[in-house]
C-alpha atoms as a PDB file:
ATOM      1  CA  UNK A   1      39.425   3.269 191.058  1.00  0.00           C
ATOM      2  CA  UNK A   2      38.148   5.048 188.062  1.00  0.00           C
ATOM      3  CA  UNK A   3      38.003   4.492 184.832  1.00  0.00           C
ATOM      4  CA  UNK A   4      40.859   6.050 182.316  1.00  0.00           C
ATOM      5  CA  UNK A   5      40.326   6.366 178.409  1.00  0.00           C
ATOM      6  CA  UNK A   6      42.638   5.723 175.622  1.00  0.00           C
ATOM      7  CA  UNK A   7      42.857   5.725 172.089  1.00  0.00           C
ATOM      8  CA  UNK A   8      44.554   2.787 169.909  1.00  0.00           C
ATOM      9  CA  UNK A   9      45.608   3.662 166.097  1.00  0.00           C
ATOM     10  CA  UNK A  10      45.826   0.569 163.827  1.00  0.00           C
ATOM     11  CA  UNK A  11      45.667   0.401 160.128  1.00  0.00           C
ATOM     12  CA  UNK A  12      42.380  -1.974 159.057  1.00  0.00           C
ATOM     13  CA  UNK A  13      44.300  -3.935 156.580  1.00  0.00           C
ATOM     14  CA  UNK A  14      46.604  -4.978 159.357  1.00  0.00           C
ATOM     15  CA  UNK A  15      44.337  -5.397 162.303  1.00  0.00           C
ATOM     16  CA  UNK A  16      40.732  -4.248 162.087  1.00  0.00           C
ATOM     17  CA  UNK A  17      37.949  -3.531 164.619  1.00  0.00           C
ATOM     18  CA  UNK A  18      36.496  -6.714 162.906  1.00  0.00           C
ATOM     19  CA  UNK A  19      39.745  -8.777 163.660  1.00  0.00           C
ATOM     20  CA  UNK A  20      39.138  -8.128 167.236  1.00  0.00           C
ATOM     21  CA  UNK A  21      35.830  -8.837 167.055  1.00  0.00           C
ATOM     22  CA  UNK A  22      35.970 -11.829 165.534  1.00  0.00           C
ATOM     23  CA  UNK A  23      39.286 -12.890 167.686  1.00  0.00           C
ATOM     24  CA  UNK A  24      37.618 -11.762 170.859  1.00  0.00           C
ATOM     25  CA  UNK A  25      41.015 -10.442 172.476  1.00  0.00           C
ATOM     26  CA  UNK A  26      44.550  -9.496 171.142  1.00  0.00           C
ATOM     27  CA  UNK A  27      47.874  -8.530 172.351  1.00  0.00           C
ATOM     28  CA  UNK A  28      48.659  -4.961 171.357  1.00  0.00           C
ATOM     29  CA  UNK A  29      51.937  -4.956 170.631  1.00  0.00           C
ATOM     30  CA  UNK A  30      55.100  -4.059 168.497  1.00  0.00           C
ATOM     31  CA  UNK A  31      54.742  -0.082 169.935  1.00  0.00           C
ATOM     32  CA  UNK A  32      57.687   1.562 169.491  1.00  0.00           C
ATOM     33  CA  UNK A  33      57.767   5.122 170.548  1.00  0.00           C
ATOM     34  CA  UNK A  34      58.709   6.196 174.497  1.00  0.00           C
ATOM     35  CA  UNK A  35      55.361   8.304 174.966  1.00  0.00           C
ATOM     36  CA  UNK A  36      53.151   5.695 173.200  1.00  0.00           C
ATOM     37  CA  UNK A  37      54.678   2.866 175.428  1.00  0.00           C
ATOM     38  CA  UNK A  38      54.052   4.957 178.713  1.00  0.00           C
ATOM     39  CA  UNK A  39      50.329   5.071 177.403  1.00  0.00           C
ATOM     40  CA  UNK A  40      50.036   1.087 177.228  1.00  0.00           C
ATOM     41  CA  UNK A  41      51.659   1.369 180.912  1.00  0.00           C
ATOM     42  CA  UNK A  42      49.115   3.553 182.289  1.00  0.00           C
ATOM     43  CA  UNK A  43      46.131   0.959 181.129  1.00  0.00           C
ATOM     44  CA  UNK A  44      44.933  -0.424 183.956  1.00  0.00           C
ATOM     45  CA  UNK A  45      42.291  -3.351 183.753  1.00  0.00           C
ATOM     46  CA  UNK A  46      38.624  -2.433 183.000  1.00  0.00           C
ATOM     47  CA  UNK A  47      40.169   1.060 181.074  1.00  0.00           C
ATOM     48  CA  UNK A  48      38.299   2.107 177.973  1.00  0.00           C
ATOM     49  CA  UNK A  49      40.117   1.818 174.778  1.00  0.00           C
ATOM     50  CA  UNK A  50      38.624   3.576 171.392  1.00  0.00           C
ATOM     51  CA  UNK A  51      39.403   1.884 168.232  1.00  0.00           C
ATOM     52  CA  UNK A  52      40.768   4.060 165.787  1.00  0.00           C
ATOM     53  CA  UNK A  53      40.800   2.721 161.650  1.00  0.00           C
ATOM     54  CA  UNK A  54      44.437   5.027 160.712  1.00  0.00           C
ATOM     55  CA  UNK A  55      45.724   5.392 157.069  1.00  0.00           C
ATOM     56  CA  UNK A  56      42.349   3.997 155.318  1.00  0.00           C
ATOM     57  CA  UNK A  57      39.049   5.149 156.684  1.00  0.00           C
ATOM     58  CA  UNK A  58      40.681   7.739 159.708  1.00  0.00           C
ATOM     59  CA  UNK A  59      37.776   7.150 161.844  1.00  0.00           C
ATOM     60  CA  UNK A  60      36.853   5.861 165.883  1.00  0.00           C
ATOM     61  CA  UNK A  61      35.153   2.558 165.537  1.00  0.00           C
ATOM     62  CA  UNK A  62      34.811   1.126 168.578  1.00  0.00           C
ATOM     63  CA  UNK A  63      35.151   1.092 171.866  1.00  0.00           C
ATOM     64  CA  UNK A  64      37.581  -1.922 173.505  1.00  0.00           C
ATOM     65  CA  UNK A  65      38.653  -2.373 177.303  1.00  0.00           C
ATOM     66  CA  UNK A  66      41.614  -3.308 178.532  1.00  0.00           C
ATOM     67  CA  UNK A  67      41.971  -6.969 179.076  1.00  0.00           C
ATOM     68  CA  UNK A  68      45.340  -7.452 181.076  1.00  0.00           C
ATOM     69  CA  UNK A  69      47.698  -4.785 181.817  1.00  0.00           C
ATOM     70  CA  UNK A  70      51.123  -4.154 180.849  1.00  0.00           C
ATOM     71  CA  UNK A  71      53.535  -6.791 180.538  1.00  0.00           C
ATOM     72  CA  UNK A  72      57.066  -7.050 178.516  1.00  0.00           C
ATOM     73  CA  UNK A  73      56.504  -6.678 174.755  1.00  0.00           C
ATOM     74  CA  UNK A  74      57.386 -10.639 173.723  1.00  0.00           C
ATOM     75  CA  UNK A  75      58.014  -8.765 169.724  1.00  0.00           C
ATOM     76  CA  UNK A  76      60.486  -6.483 171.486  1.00  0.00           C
ATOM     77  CA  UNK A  77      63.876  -8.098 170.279  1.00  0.00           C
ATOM     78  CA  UNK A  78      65.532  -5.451 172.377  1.00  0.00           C
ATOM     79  CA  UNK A  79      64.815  -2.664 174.931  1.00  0.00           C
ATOM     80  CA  UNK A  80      62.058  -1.874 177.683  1.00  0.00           C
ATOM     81  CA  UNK A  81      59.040  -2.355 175.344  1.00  0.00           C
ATOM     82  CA  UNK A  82      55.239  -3.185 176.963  1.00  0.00           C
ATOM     83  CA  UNK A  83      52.123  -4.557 175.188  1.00  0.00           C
ATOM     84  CA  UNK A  84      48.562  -5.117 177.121  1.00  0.00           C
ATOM     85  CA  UNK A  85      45.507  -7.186 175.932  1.00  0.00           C
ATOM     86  CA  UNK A  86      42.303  -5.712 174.801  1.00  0.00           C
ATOM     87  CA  UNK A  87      39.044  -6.866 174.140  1.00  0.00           C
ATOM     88  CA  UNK A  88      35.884  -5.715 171.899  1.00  0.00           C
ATOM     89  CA  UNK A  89      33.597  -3.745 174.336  1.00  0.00           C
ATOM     90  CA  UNK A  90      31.182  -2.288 171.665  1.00  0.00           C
ATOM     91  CA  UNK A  91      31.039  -1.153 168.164  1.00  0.00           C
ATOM     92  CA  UNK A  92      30.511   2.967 167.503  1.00  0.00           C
ATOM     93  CA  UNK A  93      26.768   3.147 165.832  1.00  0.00           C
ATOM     94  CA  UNK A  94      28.005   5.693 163.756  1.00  0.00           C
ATOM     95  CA  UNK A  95      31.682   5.937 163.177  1.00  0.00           C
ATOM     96  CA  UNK A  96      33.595   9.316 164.389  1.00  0.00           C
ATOM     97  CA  UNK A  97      35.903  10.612 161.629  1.00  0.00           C
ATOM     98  CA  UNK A  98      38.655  12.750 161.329  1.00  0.00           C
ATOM     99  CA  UNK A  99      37.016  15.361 160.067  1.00  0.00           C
ATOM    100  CA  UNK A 100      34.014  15.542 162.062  1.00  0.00           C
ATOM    101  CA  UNK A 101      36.232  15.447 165.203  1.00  0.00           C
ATOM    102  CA  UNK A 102      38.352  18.404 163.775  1.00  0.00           C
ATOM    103  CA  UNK A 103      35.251  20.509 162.933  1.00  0.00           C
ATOM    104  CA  UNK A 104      33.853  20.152 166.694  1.00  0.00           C
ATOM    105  CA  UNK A 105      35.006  22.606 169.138  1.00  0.00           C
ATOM    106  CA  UNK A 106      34.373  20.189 172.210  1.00  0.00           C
ATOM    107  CA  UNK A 107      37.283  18.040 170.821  1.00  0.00           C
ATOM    108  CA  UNK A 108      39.540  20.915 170.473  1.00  0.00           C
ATOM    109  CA  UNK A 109      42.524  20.113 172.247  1.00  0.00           C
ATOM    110  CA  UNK A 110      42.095  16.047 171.706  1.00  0.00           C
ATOM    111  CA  UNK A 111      45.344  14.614 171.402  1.00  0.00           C
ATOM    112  CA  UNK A 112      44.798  12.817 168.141  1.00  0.00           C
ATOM    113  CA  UNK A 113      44.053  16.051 166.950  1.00  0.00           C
ATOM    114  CA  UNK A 114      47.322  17.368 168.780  1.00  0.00           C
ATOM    115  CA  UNK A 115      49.945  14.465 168.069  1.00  0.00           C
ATOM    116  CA  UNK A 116      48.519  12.569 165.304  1.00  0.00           C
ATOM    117  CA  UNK A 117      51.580  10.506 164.858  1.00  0.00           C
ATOM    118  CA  UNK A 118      50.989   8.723 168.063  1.00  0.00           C
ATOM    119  CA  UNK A 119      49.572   5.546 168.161  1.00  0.00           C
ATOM    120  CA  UNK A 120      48.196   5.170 171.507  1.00  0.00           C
ATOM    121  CA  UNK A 121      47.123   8.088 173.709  1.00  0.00           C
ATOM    122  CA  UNK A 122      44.987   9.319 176.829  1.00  0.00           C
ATOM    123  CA  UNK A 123      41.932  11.016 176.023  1.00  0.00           C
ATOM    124  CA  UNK A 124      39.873  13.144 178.504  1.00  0.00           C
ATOM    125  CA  UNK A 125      36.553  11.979 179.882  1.00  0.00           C
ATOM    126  CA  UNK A 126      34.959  14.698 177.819  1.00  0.00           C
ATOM    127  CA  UNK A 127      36.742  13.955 174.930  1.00  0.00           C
ATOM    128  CA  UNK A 128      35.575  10.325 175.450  1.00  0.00           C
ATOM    129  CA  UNK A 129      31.758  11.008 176.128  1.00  0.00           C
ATOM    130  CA  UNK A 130      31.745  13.439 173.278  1.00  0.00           C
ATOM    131  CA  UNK A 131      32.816  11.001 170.997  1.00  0.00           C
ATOM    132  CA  UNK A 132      30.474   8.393 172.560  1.00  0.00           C
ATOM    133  CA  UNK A 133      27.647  11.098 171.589  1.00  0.00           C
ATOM    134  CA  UNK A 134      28.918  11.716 167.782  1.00  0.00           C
ATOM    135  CA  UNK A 135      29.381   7.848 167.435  1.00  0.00           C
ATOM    136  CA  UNK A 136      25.798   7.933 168.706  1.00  0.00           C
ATOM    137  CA  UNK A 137      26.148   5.392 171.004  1.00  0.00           C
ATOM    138  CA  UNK A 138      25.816   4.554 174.824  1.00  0.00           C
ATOM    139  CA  UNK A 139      27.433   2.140 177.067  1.00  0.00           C
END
């Protein structure tokens, strides 16, 4: 089966790239938005995750893979909520920002760019390599 691509949004004072690193897997939970959650349900095992720094630094990274697929949010106090578990894969060489990825026309139509609100997304095998490029880095 192939490989899918995501993107994760979490704010570095609350849960860094470094935090994963240094935890060598987490839980991503607490998502609470319908499209976001059908994102985390998509993941399959061995899917490639980048790691975006929101609010503070707005920038891709890392790249993390998905560890175990959904399962029931344990956070969720109520509703049909999922979280998965990811792991560090590699760190970006050069971190992709915001801006850089808004100034490239290859990243056009990038969700980020599209939905910014949303905290986990698909992103397009282009999209993907041509952020592996601008991070300058290979896997």
């Amino acid at each position: 089966m192939p490989v899918a691509y995501f993107l994760v949004k979490s704010e570095p004072a609350k849960y860094s790239w470094s935090d994963l690193v240094r935890d060598g897997q987490t839980r991503w939970d607490g998502v609470r938005n319908f499209a976001a959650r059908n994102h985390l349900r998509a993941m399959r095992q061995g899917d490639l995750v980048l790691f975006y720094h929101s609010g503070e630094g707005k920038q891709i990274v890392g790249i993390a893979r998905v560890a175990k697929e959904a399962y029931p949010d344990p956070t969720a106090k109520e509703g049909d909520w999922s979280a998965v578990d990811l792991a560090p894969l590699k760190e970006l060489t050069a971190p992709v920002g915001l801006s850089q990825m808004r100034s490239d026309q290859k990243l056009g139509d990038l969700l980020l760019l599209r939905q910014g609100r949303l905290s986990v997304m698909s992103v397009a095998p282009a999209h993907f390599q041509r952020i592996l490029t601008l991070g300058k880095t290979k896997l």
